[in-house]
PDB file of N, CA and C in Angstrom:
ATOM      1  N   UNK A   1       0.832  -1.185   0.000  1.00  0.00           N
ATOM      2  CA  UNK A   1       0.000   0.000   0.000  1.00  0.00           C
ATOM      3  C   UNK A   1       0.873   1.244   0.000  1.00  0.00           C
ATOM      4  N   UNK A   2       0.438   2.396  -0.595  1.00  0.00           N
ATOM      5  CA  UNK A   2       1.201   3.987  -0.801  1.00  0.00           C
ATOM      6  C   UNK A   2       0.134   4.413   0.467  1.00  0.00           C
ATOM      7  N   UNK A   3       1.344   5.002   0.944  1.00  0.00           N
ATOM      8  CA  UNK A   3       0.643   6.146   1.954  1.00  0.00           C
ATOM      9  C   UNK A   3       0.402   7.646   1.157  1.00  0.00           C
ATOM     10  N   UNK A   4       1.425   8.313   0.294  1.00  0.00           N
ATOM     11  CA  UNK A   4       1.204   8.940  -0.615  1.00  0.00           C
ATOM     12  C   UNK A   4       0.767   8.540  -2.045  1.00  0.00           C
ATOM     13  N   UNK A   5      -0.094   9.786  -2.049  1.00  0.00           N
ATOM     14  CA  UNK A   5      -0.454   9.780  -3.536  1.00  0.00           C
ATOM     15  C   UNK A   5       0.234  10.456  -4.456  1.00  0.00           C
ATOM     16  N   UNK A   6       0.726   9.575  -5.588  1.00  0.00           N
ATOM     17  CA  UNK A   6       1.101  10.320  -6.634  1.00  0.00           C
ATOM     18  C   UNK A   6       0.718  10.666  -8.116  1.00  0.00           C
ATOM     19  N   UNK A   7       0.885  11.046  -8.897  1.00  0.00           N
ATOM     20  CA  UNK A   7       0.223  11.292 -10.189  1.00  0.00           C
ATOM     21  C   UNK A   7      -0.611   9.949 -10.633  1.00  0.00           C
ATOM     22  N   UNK A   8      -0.170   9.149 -10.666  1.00  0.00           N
ATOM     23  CA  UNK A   8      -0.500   7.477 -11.064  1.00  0.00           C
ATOM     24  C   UNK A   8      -1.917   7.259 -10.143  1.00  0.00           C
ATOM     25  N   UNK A   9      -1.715   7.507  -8.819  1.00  0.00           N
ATOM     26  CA  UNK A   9      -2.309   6.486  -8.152  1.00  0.00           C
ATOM     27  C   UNK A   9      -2.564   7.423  -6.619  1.00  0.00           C
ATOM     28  N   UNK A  10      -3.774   7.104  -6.264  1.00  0.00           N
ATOM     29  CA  UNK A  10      -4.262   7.924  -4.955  1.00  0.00           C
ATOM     30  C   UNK A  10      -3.549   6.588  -3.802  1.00  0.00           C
ATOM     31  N   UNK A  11      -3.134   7.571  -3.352  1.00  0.00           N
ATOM     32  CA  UNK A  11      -2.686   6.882  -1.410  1.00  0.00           C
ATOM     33  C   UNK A  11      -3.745   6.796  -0.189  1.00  0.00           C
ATOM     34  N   UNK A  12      -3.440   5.891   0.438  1.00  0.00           N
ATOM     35  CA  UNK A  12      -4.318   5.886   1.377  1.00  0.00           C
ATOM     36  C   UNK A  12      -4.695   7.211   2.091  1.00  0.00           C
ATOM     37  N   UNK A  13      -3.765   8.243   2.366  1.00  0.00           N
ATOM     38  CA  UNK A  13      -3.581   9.396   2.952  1.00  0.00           C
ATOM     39  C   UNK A  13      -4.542  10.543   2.240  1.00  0.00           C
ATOM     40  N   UNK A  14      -5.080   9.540   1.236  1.00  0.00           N
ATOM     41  CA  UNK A  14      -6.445  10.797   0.610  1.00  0.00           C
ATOM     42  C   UNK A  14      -7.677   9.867   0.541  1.00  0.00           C
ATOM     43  N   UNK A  15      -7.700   8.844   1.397  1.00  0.00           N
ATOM     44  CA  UNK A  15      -9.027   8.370   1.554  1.00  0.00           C
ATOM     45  C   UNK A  15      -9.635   8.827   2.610  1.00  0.00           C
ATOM     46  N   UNK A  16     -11.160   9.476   2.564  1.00  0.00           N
ATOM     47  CA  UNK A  16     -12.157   9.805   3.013  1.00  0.00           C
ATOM     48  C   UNK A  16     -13.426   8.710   3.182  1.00  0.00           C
ATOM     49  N   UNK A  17     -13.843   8.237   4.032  1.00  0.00           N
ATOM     50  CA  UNK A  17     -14.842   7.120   4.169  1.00  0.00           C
ATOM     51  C   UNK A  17     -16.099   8.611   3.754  1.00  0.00           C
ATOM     52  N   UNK A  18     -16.365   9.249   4.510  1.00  0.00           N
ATOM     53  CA  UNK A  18     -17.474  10.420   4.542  1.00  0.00           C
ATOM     54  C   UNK A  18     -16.798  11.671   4.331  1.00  0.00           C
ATOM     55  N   UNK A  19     -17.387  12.504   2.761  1.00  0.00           N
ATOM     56  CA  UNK A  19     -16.749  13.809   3.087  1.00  0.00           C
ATOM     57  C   UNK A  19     -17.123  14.634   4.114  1.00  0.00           C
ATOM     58  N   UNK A  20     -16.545  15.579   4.512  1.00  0.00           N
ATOM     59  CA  UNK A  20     -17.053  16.410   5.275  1.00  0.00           C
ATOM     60  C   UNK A  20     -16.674  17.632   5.276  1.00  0.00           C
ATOM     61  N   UNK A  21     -16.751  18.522   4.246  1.00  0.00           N
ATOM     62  CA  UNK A  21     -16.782  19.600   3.304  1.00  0.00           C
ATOM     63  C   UNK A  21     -18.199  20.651   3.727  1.00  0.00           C
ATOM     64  N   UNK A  22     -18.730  20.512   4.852  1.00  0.00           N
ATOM     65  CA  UNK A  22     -19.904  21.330   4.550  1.00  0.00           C
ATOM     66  C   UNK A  22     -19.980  21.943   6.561  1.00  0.00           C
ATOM     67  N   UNK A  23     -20.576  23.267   6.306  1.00  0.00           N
ATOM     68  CA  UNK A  23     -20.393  23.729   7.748  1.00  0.00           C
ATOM     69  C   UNK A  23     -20.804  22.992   8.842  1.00  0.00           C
ATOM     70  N   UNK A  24     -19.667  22.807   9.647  1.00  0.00           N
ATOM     71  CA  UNK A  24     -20.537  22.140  11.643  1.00  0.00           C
ATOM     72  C   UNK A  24     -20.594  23.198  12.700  1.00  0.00           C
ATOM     73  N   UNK A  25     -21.030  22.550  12.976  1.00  0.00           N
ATOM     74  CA  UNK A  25     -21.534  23.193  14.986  1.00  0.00           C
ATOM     75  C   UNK A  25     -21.196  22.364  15.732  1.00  0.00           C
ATOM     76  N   UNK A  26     -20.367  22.546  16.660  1.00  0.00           N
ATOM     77  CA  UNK A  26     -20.487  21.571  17.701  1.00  0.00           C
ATOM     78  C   UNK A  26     -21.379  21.587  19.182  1.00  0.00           C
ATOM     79  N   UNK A  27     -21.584  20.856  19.381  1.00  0.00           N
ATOM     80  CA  UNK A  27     -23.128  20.625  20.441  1.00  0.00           C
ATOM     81  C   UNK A  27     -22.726  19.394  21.717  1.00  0.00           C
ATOM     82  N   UNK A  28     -22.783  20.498  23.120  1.00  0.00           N
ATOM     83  CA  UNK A  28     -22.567  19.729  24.112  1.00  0.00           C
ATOM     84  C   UNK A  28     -24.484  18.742  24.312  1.00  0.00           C
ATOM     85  N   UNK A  29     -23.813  17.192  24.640  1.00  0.00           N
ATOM     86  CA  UNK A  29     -25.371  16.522  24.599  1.00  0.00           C
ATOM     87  C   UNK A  29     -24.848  15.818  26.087  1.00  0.00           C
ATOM     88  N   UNK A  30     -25.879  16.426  27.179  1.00  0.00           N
ATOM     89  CA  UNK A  30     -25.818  15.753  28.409  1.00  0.00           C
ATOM     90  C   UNK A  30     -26.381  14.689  28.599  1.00  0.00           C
ATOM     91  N   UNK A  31     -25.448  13.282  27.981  1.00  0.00           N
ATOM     92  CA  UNK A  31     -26.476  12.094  27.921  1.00  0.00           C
ATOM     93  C   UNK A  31     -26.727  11.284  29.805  1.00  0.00           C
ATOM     94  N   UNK A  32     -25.864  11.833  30.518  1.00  0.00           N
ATOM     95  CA  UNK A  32     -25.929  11.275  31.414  1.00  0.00           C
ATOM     96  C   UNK A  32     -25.652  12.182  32.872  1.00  0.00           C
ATOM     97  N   UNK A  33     -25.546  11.595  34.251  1.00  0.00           N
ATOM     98  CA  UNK A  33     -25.023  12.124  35.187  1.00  0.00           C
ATOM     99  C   UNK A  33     -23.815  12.973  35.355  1.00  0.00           C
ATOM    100  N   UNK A  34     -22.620  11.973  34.896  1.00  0.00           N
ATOM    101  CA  UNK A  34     -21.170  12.599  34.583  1.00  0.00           C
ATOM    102  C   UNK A  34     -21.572  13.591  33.433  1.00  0.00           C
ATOM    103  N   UNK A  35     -21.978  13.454  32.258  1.00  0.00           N
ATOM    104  CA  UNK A  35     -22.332  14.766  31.422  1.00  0.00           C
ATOM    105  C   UNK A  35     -22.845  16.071  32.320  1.00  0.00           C
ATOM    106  N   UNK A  36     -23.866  15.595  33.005  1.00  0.00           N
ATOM    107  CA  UNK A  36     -24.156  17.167  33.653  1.00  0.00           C
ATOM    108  C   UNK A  36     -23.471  17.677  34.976  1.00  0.00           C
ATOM    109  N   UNK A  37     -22.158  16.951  35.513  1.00  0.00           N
ATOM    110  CA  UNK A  37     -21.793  17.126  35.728  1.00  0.00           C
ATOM    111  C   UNK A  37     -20.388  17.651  35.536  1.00  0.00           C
ATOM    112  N   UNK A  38     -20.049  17.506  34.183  1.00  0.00           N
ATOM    113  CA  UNK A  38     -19.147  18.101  33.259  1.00  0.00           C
ATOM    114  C   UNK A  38     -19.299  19.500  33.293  1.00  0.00           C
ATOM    115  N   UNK A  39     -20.805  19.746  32.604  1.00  0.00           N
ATOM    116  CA  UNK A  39     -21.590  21.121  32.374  1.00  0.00           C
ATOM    117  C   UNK A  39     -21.755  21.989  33.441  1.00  0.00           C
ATOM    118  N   UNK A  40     -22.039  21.679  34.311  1.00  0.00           N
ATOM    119  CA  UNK A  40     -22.120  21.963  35.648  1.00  0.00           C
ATOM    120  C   UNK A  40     -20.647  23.393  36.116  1.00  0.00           C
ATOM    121  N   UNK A  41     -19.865  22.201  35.598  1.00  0.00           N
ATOM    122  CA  UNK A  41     -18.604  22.331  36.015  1.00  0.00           C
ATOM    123  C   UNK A  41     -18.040  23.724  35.126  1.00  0.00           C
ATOM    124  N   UNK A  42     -17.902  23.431  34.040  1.00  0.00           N
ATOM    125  CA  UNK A  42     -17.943  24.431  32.716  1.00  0.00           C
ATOM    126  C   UNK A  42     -18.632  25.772  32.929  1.00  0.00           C
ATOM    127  N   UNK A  43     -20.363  25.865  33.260  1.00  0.00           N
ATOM    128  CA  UNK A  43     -20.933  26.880  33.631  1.00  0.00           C
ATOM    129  C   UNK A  43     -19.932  27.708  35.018  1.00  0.00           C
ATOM    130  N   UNK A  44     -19.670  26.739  35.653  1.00  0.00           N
ATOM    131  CA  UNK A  44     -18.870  27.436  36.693  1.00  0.00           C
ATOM    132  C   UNK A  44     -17.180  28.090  36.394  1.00  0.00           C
ATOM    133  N   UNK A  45     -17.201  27.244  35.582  1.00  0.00           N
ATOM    134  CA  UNK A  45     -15.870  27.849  34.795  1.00  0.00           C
ATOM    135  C   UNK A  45     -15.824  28.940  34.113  1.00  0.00           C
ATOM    136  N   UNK A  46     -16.910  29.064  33.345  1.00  0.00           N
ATOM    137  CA  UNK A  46     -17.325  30.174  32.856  1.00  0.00           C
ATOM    138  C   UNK A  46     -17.151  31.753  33.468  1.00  0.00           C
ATOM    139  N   UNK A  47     -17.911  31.267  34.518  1.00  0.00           N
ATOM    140  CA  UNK A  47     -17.961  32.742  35.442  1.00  0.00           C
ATOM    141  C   UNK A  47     -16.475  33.167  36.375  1.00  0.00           C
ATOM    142  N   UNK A  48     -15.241  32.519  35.687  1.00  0.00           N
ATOM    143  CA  UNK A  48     -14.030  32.890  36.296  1.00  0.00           C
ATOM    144  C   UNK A  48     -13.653  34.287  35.843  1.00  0.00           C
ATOM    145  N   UNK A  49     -13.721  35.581  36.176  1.00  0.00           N
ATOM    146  CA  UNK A  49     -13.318  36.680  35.380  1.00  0.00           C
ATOM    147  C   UNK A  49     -11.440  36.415  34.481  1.00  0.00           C
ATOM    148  N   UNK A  50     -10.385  35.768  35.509  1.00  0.00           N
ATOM    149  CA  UNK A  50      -9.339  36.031  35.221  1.00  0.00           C
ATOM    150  C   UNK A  50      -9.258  34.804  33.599  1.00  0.00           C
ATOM    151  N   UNK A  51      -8.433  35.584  32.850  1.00  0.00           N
ATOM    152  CA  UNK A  51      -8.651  34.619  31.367  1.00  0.00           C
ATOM    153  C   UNK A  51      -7.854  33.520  31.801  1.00  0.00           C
ATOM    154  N   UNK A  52      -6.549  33.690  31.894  1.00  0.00           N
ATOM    155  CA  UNK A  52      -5.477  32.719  32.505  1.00  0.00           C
ATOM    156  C   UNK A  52      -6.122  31.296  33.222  1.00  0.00           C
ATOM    157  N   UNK A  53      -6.496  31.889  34.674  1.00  0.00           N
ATOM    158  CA  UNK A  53      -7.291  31.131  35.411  1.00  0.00           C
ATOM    159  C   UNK A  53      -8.377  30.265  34.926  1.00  0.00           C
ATOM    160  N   UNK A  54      -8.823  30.819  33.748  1.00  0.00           N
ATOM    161  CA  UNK A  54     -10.134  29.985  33.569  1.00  0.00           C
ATOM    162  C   UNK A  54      -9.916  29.307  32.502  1.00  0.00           C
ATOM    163  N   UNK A  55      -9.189  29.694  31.774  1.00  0.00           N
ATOM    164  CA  UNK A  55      -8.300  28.559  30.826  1.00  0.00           C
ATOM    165  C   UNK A  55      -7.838  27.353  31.835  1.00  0.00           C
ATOM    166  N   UNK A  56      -6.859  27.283  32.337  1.00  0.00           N
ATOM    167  CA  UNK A  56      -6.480  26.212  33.558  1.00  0.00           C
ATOM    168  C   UNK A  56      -7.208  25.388  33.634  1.00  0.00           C
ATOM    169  N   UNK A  57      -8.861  25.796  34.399  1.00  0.00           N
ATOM    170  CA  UNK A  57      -9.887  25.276  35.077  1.00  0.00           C
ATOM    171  C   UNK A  57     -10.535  24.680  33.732  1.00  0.00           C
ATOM    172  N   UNK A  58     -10.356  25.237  32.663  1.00  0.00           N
ATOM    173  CA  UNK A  58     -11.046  24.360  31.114  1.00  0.00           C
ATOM    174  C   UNK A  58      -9.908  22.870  31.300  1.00  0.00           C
ATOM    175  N   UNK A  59      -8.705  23.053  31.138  1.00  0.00           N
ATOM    176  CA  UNK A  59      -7.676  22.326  30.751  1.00  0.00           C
ATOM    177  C   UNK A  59      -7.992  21.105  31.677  1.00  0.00           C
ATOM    178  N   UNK A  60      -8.676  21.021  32.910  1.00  0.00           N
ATOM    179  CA  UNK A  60      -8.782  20.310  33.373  1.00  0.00           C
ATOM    180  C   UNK A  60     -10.267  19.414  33.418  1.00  0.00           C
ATOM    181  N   UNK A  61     -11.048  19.871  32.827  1.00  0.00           N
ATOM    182  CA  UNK A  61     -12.406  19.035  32.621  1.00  0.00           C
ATOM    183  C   UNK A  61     -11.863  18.683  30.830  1.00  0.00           C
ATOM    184  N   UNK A  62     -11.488  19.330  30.218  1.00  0.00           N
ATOM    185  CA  UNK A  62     -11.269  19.094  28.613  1.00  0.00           C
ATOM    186  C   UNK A  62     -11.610  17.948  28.040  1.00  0.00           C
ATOM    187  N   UNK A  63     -11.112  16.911  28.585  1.00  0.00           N
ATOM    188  CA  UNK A  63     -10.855  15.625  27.583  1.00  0.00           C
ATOM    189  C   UNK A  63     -12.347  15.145  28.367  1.00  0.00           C
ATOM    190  N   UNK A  64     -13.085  15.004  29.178  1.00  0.00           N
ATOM    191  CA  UNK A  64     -14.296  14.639  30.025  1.00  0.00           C
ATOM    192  C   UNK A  64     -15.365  15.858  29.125  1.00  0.00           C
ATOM    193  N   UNK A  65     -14.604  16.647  29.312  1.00  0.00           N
ATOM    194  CA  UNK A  65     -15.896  18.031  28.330  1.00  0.00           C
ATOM    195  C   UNK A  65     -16.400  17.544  26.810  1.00  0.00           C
ATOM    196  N   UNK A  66     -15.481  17.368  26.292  1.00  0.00           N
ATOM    197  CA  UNK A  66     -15.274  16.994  24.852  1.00  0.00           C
ATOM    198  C   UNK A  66     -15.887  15.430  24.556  1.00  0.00           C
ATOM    199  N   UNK A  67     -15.918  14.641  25.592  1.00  0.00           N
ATOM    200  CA  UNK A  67     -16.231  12.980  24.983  1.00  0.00           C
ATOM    201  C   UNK A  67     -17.870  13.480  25.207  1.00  0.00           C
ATOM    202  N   UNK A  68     -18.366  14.688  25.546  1.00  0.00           N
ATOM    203  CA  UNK A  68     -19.885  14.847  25.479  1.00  0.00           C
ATOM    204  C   UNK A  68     -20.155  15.888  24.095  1.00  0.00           C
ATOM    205  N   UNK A  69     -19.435  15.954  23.617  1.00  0.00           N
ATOM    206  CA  UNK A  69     -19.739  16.998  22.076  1.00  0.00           C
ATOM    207  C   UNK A  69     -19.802  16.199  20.689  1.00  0.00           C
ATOM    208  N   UNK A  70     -20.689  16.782  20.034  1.00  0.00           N
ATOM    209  CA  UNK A  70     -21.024  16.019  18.234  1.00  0.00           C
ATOM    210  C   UNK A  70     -21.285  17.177  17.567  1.00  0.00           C
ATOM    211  N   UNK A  71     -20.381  16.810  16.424  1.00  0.00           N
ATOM    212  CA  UNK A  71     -20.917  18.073  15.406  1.00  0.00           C
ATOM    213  C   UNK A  71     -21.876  18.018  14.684  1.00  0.00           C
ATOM    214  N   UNK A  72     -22.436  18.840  14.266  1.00  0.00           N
ATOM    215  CA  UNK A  72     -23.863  18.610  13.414  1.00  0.00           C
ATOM    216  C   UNK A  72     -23.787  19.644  12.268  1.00  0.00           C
ATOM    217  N   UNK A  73     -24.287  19.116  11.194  1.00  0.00           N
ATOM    218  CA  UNK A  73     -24.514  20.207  10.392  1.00  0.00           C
ATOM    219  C   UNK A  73     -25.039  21.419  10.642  1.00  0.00           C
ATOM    220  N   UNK A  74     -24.682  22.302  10.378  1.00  0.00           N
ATOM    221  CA  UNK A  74     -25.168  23.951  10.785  1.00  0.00           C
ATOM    222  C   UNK A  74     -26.442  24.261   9.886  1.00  0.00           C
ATOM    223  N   UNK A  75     -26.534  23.799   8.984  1.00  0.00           N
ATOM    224  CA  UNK A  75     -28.192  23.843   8.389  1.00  0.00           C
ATOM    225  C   UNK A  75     -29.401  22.758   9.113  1.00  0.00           C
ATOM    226  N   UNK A  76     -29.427  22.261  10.021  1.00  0.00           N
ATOM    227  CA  UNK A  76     -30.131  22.022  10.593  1.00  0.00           C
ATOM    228  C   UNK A  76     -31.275  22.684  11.057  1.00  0.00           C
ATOM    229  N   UNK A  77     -32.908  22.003  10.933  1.00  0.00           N
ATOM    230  CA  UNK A  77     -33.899  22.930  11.391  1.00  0.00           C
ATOM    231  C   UNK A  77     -33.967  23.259  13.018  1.00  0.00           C
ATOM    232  N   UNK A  78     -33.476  21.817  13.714  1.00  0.00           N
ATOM    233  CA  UNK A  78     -33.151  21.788  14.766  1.00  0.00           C
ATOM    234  C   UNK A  78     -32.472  22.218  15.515  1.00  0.00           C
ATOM    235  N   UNK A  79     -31.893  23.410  15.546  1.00  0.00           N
ATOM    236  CA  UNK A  79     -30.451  23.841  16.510  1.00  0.00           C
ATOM    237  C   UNK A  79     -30.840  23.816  17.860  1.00  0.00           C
ATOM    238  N   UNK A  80     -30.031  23.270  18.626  1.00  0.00           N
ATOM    239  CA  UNK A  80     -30.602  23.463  20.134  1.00  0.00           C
ATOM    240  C   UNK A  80     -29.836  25.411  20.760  1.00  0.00           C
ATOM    241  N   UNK A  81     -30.498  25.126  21.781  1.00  0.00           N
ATOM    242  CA  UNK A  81     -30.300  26.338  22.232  1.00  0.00           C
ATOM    243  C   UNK A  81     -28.532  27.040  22.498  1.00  0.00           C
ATOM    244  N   UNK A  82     -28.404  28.091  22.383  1.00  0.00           N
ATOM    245  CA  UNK A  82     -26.837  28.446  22.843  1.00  0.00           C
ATOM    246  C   UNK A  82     -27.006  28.822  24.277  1.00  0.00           C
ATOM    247  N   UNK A  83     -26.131  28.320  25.266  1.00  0.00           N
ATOM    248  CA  UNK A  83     -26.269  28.204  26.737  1.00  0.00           C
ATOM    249  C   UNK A  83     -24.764  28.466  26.496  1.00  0.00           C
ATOM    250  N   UNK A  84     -24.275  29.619  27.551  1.00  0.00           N
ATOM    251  CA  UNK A  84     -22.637  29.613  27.752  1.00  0.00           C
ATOM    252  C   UNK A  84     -21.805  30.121  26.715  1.00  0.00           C
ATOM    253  N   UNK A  85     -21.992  29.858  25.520  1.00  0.00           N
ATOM    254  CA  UNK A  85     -21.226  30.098  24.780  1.00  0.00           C
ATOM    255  C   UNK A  85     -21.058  28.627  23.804  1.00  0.00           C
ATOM    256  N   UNK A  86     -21.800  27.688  24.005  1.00  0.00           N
ATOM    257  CA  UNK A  86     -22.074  26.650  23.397  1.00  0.00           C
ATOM    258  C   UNK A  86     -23.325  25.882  22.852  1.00  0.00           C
ATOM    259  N   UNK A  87     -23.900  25.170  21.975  1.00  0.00           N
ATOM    260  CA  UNK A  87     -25.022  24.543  21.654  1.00  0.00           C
ATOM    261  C   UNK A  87     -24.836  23.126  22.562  1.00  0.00           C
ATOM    262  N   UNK A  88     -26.475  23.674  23.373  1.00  0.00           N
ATOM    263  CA  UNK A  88     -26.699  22.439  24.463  1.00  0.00           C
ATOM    264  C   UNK A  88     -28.349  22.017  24.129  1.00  0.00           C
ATOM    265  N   UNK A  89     -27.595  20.632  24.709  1.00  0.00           N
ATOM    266  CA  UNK A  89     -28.859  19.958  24.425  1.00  0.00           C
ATOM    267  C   UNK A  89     -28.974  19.030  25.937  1.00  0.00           C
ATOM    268  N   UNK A  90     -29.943  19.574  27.056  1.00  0.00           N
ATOM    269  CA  UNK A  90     -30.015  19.320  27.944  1.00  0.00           C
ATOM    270  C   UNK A  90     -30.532  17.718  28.320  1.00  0.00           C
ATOM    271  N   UNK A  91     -30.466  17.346  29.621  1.00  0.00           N
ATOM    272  CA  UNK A  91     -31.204  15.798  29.477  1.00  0.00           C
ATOM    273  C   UNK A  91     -32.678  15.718  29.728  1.00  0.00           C
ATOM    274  N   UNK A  92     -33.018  16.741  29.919  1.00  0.00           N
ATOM    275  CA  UNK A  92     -34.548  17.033  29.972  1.00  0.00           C
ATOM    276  C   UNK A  92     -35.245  17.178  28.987  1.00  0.00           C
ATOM    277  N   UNK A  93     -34.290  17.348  27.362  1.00  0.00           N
ATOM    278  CA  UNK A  93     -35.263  17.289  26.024  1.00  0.00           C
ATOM    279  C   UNK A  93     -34.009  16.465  25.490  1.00  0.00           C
ATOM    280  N   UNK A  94     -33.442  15.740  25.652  1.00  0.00           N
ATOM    281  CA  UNK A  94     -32.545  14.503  25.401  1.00  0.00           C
ATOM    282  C   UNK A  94     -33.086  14.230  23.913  1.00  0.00           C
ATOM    283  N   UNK A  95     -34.148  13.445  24.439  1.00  0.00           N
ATOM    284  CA  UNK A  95     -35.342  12.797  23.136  1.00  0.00           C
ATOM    285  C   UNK A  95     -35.645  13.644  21.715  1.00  0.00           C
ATOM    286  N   UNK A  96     -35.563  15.078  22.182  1.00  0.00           N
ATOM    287  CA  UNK A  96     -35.842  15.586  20.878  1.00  0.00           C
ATOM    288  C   UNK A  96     -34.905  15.796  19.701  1.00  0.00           C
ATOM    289  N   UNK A  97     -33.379  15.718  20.807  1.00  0.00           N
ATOM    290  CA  UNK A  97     -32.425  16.225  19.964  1.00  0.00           C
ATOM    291  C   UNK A  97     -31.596  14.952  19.344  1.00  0.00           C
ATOM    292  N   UNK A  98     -31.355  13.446  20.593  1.00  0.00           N
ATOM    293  CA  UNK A  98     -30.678  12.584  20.256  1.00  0.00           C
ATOM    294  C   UNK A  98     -31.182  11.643  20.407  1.00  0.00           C
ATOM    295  N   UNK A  99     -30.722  10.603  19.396  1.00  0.00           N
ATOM    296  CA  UNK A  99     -30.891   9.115  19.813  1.00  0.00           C
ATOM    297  C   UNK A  99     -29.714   8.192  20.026  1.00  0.00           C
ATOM    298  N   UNK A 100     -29.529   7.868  21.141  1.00  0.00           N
ATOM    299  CA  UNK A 100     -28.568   6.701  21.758  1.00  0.00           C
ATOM    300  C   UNK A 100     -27.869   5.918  20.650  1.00  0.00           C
ATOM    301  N   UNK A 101     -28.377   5.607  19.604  1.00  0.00           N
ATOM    302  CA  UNK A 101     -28.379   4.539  18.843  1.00  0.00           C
ATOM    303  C   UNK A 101     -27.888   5.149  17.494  1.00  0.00           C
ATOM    304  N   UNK A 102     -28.449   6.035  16.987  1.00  0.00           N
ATOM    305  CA  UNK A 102     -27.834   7.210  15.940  1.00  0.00           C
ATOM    306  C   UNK A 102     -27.514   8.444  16.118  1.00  0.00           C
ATOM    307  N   UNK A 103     -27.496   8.977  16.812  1.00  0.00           N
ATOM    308  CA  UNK A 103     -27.170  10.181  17.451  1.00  0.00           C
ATOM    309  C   UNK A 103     -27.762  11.455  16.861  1.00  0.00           C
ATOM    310  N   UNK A 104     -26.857  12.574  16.929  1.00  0.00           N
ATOM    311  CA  UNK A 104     -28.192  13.624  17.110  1.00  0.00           C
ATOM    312  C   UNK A 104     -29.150  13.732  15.469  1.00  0.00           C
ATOM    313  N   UNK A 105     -30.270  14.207  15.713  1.00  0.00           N
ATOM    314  CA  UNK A 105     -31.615  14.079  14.902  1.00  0.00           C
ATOM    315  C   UNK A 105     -31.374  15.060  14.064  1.00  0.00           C
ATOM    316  N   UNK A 106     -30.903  14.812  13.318  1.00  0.00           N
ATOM    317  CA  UNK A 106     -30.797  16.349  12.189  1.00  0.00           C
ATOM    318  C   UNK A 106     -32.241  16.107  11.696  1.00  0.00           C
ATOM    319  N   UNK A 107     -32.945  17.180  11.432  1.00  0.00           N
ATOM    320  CA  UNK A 107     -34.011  17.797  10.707  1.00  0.00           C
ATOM    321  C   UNK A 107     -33.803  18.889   9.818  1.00  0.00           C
ATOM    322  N   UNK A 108     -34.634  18.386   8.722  1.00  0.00           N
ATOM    323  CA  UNK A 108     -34.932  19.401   7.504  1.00  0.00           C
ATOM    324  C   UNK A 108     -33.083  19.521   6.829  1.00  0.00           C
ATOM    325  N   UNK A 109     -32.246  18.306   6.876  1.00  0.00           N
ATOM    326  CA  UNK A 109     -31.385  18.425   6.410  1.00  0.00           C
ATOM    327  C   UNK A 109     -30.886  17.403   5.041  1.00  0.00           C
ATOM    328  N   UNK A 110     -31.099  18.164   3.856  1.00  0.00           N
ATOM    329  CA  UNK A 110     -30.787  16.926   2.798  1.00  0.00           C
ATOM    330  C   UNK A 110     -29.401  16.316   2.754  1.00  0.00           C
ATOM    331  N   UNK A 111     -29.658  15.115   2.666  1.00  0.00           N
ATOM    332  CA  UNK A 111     -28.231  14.108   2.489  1.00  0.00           C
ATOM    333  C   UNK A 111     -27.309  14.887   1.717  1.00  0.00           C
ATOM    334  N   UNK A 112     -25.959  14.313   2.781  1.00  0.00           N
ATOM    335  CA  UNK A 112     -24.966  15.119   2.384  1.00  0.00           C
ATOM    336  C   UNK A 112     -24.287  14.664   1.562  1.00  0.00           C
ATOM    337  N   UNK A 113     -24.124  13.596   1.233  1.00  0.00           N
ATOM    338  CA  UNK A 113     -22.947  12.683  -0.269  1.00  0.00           C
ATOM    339  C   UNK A 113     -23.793  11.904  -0.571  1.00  0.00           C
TER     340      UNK A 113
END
């Protein structure tokens, strides 16, 4: 196998399973306890005035913050609300926005490839 591609012949290093060429959003989805307790955490982070400081206090929920985010197409009819400075989708309308099984519900969005 070529990892590069050259004139002849495409490399693995330009295979795409799904393009993804078209605008996202990314969207915190509180599927669980630890999720809203992530958020929780974040909102409180939020309200740190010093920038420094509250960078820090990100650096340390980050990788726990992030395993709760999905991007979604930005033409979506559905956008959930902006809370914080982010698109949230709380566990109290869970159902409208995601499903466990396929994840979040895009509406009014035509297939993308």
């Amino acid at each position: 196998m070529k990892y590069d591609s050259t004139d002849e012949t495409t490399g693995i290093a330009d295979f795409k399973l799904i393009e993804e060429d078209y605008p996202r959003l990314d969207v915190f989805v509180e599927l669980n306890e630890e999720a809203k307790e992530i958020w929780k955490n974040y909102l409180g982070i939020k309200e740190i005035k010093n920038l420094l400081e509250r960078r820090r206090e990100f650096d340390k929920i980050k990788a726990d913050f992030y395993k709760y985010i999905v991007s979604i197409p930005l033409k979506t009819d559905n956008l959930p609300p902006e809370v914080a400075g982010f698109r949230y989708v709380g566990n109290n309308v869970l159902r409208e926005y995601y499903d466990e099984n396929t994840g979040f519900i895009c509406k009014g969005v035509v297939a993308l490839w």
